[in-house]
C-alpha atoms as a PDB file:
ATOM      1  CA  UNK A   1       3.493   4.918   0.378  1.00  0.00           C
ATOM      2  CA  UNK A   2       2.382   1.648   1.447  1.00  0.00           C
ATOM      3  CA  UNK A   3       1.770  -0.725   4.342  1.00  0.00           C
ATOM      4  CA  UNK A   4       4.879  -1.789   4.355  1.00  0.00           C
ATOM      5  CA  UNK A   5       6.679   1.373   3.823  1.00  0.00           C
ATOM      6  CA  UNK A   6       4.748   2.151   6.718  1.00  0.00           C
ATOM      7  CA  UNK A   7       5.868  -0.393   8.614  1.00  0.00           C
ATOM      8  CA  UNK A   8       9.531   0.304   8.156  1.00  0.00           C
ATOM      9  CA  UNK A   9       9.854   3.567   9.426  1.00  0.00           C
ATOM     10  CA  UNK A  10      10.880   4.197  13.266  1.00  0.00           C
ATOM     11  CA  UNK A  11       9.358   6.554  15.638  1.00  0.00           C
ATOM     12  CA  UNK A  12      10.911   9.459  14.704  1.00  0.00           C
ATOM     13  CA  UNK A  13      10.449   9.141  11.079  1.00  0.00           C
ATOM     14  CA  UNK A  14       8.463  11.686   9.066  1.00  0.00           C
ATOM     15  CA  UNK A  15       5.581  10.955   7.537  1.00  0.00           C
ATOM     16  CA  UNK A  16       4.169  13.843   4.852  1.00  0.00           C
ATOM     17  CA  UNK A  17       0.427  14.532   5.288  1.00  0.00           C
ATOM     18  CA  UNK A  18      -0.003  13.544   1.517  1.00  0.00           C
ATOM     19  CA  UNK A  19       1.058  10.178   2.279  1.00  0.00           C
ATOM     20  CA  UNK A  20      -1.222  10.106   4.671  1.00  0.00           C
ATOM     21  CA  UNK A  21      -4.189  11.602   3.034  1.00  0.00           C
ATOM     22  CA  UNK A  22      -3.349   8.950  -0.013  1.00  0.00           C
ATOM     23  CA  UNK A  23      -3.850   5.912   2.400  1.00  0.00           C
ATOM     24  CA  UNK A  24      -6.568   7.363   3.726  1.00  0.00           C
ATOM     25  CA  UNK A  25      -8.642   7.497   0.096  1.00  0.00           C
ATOM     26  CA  UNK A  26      -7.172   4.188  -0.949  1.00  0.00           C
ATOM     27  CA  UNK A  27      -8.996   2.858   2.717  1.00  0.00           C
ATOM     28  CA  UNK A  28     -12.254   5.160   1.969  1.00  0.00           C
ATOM     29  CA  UNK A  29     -12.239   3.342  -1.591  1.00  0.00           C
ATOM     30  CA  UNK A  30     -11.403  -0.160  -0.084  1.00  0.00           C
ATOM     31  CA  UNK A  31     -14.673   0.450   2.853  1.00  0.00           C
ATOM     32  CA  UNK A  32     -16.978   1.231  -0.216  1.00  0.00           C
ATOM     33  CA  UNK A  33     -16.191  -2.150  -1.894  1.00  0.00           C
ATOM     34  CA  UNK A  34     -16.853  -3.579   1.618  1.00  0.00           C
ATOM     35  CA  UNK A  35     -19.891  -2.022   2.187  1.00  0.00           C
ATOM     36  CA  UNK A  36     -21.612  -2.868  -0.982  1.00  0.00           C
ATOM     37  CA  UNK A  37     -20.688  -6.776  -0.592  1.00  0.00           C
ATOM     38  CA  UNK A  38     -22.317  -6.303   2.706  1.00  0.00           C
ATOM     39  CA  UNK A  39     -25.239  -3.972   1.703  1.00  0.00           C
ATOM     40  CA  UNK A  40     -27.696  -7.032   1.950  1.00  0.00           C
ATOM     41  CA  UNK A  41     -27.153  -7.098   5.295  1.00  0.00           C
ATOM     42  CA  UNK A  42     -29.133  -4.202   7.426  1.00  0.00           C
ATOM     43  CA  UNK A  43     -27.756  -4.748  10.382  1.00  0.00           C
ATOM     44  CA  UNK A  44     -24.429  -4.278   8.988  1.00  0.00           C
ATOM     45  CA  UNK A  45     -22.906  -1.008   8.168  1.00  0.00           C
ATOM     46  CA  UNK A  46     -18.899   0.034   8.072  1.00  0.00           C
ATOM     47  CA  UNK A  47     -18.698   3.509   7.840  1.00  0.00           C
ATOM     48  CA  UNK A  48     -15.510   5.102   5.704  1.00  0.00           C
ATOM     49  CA  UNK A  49     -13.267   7.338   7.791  1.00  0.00           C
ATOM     50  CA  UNK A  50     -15.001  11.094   7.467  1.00  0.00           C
ATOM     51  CA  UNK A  51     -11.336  12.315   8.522  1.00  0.00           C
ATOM     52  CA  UNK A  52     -10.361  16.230   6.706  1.00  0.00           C
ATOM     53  CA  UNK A  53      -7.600  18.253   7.214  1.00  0.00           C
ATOM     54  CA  UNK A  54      -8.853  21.875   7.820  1.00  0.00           C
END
């Protein structure tokens, strides 16, 4: 599923919690590659989402 999959569905679509956990490790992946372009900076620091389903 992707962005734009995303943004065609209505409000009462359903959205699978795989789908959702997938976007959420291709974000975690995408925040990594930010943070180590920005590592040189100290005062910057973008945390991936720590987000688990129990």
């Amino acid at each position: 599923m992707t962005r734009e999959d995303v943004e065609k569905l209505d409000k009462n679509a359903t959205v699978y919690i795989n789908d959702l956990l997938e976007l959420l490790e291709v974000y975690n992946k995408y925040m990594e590659k930010v943070n180590q372009i920005y590592s040189s900076f100290k005062e910057v620091k973008i945390v991936p989402s720590t987000s688990s389903i129990i």
